[in-house]
PDB file of N, CA and C in Angstrom:
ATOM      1  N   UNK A   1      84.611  21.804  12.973  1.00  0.00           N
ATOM      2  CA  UNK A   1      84.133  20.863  11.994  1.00  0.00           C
ATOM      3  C   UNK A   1      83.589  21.630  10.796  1.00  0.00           C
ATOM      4  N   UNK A   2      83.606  21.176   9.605  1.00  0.00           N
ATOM      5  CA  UNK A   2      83.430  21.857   8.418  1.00  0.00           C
ATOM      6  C   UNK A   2      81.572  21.820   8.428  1.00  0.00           C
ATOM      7  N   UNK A   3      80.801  22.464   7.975  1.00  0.00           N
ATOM      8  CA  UNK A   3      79.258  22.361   8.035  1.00  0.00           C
ATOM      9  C   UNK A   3      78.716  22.795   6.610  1.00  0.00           C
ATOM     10  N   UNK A   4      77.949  22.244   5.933  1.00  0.00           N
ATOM     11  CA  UNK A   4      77.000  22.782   4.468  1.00  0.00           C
ATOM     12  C   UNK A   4      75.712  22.695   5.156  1.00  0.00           C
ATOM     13  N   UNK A   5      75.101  23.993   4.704  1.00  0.00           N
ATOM     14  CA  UNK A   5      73.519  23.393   4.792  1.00  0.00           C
ATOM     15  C   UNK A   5      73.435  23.915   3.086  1.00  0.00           C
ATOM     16  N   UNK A   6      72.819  23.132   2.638  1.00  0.00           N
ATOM     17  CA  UNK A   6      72.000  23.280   1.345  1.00  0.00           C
ATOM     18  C   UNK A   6      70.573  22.830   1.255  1.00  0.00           C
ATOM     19  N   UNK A   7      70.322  24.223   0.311  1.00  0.00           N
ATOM     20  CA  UNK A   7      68.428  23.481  -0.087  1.00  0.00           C
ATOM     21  C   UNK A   7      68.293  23.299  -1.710  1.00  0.00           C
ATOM     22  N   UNK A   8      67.193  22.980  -1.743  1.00  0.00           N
ATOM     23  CA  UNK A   8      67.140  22.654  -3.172  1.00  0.00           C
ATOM     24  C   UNK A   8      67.542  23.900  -4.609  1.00  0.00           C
ATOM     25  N   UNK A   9      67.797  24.868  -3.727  1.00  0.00           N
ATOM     26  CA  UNK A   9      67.654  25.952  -4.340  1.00  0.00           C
ATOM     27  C   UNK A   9      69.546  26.862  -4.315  1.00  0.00           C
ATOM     28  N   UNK A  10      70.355  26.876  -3.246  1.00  0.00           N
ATOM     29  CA  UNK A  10      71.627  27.419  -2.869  1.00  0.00           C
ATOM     30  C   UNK A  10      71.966  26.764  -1.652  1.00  0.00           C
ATOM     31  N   UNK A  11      72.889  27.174  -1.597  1.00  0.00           N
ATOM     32  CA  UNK A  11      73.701  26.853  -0.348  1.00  0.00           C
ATOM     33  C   UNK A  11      73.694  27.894   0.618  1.00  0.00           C
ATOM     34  N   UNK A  12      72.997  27.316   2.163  1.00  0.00           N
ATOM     35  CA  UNK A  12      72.315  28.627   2.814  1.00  0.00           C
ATOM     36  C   UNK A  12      73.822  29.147   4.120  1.00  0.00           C
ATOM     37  N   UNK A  13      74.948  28.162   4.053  1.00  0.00           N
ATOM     38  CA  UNK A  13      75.706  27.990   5.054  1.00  0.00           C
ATOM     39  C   UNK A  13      77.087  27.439   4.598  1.00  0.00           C
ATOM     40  N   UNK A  14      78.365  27.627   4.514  1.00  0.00           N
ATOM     41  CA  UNK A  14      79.174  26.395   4.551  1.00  0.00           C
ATOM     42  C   UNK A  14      80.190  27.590   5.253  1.00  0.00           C
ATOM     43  N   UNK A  15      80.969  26.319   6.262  1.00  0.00           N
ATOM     44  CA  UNK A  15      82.386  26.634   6.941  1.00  0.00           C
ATOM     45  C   UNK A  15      82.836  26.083   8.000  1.00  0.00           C
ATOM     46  N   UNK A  16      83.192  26.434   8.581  1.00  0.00           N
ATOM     47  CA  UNK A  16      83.404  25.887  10.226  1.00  0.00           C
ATOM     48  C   UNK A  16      82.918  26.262  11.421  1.00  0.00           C
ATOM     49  N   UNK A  17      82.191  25.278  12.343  1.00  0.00           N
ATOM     50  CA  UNK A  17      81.685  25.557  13.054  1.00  0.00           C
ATOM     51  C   UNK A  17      81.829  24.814  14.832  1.00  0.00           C
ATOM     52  N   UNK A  18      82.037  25.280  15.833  1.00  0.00           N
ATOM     53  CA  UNK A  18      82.130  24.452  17.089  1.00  0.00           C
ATOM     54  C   UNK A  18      80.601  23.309  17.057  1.00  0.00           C
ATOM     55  N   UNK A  19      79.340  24.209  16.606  1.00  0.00           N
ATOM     56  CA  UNK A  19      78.528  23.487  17.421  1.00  0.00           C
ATOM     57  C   UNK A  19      77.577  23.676  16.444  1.00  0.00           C
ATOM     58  N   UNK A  20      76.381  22.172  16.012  1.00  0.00           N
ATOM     59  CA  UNK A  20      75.262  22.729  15.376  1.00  0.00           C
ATOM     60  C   UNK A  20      74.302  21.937  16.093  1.00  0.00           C
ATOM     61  N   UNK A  21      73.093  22.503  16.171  1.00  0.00           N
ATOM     62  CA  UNK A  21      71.729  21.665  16.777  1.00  0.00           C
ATOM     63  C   UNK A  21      70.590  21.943  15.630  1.00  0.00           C
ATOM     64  N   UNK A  22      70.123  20.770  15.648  1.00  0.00           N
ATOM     65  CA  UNK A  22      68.922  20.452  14.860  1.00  0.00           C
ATOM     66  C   UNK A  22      67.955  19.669  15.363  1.00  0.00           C
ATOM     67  N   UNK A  23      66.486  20.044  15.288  1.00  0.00           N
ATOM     68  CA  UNK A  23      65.497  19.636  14.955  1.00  0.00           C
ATOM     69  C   UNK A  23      65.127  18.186  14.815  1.00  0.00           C
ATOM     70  N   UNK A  24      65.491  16.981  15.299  1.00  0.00           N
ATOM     71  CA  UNK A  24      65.243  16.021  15.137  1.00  0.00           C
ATOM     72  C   UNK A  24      63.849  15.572  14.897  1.00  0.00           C
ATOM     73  N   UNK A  25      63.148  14.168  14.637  1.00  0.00           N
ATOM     74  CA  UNK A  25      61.866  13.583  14.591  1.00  0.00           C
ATOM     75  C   UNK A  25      61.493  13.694  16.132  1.00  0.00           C
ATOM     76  N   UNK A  26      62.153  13.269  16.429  1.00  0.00           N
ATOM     77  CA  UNK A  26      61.833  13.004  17.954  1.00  0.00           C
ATOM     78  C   UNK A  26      62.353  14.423  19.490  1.00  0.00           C
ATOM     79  N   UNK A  27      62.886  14.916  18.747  1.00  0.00           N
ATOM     80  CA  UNK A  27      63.486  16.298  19.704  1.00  0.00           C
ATOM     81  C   UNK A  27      64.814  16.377  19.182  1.00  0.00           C
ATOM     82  N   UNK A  28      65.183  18.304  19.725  1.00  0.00           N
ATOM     83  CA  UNK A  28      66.580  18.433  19.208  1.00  0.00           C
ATOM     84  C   UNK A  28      67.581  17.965  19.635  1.00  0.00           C
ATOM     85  N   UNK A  29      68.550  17.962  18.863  1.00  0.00           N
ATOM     86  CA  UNK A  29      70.217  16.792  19.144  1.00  0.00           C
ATOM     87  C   UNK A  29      71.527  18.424  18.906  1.00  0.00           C
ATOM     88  N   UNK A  30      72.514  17.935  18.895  1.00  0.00           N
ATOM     89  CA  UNK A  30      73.568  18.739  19.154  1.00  0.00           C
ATOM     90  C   UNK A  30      74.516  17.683  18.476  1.00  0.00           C
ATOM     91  N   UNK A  31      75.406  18.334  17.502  1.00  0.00           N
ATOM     92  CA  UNK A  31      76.240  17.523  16.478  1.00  0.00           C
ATOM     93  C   UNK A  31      77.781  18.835  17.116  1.00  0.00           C
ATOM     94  N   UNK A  32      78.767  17.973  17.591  1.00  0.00           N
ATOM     95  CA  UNK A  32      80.410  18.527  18.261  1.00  0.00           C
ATOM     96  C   UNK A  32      81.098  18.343  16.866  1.00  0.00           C
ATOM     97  N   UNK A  33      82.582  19.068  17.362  1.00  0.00           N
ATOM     98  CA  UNK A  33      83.238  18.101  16.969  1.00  0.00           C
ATOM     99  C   UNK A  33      83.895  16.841  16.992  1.00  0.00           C
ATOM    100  N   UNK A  34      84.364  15.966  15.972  1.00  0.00           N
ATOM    101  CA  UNK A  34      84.600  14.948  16.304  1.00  0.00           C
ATOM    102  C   UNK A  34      83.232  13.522  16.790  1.00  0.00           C
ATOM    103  N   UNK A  35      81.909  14.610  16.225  1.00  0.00           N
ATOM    104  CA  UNK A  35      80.845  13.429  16.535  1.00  0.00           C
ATOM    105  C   UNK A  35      81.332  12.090  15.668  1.00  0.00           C
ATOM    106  N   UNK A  36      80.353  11.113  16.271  1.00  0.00           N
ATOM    107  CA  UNK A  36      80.175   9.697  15.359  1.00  0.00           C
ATOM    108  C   UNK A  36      79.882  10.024  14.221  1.00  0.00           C
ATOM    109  N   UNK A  37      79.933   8.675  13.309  1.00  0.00           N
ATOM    110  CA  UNK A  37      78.641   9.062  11.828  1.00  0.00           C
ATOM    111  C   UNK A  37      77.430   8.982  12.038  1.00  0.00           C
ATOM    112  N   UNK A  38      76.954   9.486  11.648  1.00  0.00           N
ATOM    113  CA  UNK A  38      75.586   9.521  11.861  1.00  0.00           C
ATOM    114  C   UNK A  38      74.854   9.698  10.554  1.00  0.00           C
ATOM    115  N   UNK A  39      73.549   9.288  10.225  1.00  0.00           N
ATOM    116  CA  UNK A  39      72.430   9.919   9.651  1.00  0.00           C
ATOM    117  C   UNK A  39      70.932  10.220   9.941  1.00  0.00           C
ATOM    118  N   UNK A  40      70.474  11.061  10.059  1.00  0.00           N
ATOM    119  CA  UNK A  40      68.918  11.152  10.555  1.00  0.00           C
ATOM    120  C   UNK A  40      68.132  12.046   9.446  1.00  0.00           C
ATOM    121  N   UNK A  41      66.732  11.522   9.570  1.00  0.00           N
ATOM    122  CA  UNK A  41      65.674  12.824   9.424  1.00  0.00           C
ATOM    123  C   UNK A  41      65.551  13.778  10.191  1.00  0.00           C
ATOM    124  N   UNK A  42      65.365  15.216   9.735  1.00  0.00           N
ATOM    125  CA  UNK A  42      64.965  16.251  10.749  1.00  0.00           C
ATOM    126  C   UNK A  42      63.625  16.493  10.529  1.00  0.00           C
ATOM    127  N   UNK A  43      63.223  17.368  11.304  1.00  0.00           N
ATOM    128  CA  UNK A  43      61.591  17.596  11.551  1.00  0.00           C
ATOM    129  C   UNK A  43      61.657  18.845  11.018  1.00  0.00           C
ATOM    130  N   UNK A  44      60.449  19.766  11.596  1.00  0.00           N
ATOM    131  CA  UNK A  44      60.288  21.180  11.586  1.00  0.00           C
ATOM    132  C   UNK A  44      60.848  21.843  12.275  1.00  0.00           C
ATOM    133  N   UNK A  45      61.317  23.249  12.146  1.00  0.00           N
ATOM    134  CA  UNK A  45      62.119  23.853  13.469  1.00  0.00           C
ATOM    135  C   UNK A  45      62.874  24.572  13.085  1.00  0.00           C
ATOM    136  N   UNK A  46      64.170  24.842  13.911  1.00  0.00           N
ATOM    137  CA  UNK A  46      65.499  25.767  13.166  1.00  0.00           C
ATOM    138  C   UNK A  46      66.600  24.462  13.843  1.00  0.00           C
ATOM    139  N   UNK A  47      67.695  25.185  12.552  1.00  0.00           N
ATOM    140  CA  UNK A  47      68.741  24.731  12.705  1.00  0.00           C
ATOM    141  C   UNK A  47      69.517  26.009  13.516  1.00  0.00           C
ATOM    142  N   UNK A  48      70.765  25.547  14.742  1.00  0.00           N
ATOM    143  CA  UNK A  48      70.921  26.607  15.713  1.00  0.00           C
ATOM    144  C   UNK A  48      72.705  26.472  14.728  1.00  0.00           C
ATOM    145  N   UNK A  49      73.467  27.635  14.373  1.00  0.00           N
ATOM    146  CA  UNK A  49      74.964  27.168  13.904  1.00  0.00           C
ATOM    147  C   UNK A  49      75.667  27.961  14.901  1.00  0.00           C
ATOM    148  N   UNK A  50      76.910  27.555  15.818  1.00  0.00           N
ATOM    149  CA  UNK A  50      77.359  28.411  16.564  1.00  0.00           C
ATOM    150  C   UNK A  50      79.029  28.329  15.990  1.00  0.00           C
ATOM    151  N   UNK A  51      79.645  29.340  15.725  1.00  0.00           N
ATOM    152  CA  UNK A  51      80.779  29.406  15.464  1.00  0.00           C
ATOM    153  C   UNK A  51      82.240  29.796  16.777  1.00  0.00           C
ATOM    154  N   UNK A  52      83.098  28.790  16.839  1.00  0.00           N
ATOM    155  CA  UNK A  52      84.352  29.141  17.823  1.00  0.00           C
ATOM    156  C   UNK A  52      84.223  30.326  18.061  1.00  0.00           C
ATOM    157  N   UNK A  53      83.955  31.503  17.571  1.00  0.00           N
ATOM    158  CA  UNK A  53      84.272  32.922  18.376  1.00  0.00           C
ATOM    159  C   UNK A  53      82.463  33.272  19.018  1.00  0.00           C
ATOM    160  N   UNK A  54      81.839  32.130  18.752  1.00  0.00           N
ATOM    161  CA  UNK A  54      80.173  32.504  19.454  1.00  0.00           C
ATOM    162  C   UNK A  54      79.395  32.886  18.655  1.00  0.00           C
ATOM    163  N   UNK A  55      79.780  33.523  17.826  1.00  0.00           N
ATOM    164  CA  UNK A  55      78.450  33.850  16.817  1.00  0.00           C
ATOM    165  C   UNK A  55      77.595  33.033  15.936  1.00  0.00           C
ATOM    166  N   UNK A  56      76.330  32.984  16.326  1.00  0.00           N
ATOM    167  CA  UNK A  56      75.125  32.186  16.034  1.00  0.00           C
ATOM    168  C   UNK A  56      74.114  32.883  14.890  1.00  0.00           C
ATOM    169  N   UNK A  57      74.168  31.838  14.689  1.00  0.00           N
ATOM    170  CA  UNK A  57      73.137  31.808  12.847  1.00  0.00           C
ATOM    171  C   UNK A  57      72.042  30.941  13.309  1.00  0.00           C
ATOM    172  N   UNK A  58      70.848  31.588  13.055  1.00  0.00           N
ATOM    173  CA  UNK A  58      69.402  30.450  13.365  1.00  0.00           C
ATOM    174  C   UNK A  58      69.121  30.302  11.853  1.00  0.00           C
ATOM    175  N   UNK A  59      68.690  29.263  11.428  1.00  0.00           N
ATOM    176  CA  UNK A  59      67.603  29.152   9.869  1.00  0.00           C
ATOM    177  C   UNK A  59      66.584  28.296   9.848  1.00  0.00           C
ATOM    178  N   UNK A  60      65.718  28.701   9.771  1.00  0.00           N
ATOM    179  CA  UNK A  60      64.421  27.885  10.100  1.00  0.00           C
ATOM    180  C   UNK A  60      64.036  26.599   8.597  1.00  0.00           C
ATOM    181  N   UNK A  61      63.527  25.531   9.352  1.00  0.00           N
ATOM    182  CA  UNK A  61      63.543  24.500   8.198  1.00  0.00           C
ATOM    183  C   UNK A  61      62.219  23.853   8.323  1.00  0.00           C
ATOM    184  N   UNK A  62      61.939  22.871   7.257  1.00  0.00           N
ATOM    185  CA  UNK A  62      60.411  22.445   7.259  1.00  0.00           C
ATOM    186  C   UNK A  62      61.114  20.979   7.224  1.00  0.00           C
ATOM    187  N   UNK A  63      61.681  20.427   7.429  1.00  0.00           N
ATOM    188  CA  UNK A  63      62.717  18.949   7.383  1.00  0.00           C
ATOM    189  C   UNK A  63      63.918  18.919   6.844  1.00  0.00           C
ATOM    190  N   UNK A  64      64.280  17.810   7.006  1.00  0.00           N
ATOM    191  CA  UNK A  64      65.680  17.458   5.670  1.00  0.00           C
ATOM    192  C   UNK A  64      66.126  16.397   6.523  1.00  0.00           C
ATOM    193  N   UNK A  65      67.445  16.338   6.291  1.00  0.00           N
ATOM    194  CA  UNK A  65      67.840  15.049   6.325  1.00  0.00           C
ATOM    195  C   UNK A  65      69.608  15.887   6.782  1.00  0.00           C
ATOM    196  N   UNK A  66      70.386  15.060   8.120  1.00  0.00           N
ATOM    197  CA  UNK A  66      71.749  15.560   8.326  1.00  0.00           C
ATOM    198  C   UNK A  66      72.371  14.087   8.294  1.00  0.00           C
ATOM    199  N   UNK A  67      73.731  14.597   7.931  1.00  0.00           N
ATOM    200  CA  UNK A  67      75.100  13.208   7.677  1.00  0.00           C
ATOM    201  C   UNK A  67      76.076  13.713   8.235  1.00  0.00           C
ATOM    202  N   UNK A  68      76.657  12.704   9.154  1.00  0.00           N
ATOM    203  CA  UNK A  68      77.556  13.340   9.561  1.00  0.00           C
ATOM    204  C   UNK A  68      78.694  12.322   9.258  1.00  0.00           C
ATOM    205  N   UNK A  69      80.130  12.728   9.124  1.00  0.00           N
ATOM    206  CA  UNK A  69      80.575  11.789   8.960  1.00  0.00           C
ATOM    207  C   UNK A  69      82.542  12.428   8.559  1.00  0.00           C
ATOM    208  N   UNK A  70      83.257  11.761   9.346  1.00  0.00           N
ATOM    209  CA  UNK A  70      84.644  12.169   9.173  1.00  0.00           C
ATOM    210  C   UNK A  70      85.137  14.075   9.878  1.00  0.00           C
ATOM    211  N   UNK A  71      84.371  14.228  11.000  1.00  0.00           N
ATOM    212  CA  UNK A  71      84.228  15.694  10.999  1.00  0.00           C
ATOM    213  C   UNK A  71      83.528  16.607  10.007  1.00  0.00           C
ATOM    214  N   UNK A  72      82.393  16.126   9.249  1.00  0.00           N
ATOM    215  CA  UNK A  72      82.110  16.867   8.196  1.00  0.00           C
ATOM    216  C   UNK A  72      80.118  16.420   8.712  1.00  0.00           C
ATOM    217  N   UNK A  73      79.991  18.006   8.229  1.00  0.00           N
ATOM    218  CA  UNK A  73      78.485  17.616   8.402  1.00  0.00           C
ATOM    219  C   UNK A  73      77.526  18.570   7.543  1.00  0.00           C
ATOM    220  N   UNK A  74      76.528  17.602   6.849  1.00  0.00           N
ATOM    221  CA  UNK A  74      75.859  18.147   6.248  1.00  0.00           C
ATOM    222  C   UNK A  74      74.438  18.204   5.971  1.00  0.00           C
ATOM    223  N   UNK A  75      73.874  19.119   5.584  1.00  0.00           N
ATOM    224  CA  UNK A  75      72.253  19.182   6.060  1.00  0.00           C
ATOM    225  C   UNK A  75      71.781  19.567   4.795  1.00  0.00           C
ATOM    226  N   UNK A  76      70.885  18.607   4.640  1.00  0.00           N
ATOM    227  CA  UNK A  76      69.785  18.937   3.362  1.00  0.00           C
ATOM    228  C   UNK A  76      68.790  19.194   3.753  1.00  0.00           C
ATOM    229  N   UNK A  77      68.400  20.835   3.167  1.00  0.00           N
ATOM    230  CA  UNK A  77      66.884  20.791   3.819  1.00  0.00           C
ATOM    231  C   UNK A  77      65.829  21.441   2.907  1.00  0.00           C
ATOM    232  N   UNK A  78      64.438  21.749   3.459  1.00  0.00           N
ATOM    233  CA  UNK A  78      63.604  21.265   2.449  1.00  0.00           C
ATOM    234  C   UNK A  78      62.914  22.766   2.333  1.00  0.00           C
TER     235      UNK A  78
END
């Protein structure tokens, strides 16, 4: 699935990825491919990015907001 994270400032992430987990209000979630649409607030925490060959990117966030939608997912954060 294609992934952006952007902050107000650059773009901290974009490409393809098997697997991302985030930080929810309420606890962390796990976004596949092929998820639903979705939209939520995130909380405090890290965002986890894992790429098809395994390699993982952590970036720590103070909130934002993820959309998911058509295999495409994207994270605004703060």
């Amino acid at each position: 699935m294609k992934v952006d994270v952007v902050s107000p400032d650059k773009t901290l992430f974009s490409g393809e990825l098997s697997l991302v987990k985030v930080p929810g209000l309420d606890g962390s979630f796990e976004i596949l491919d092929h998820h639903a649409p979705l939209v939520s607030i995130l909380g405090k925490g890290e965002i986890k990015l894992l790429g098809a060959n395994k390699n993982e990117q952590r970036i720590a966030i103070k909130g934002g907001v993820i959309e998911v939608s058509n295999n495409e997912v994207k994270i605004l954060i703060d």
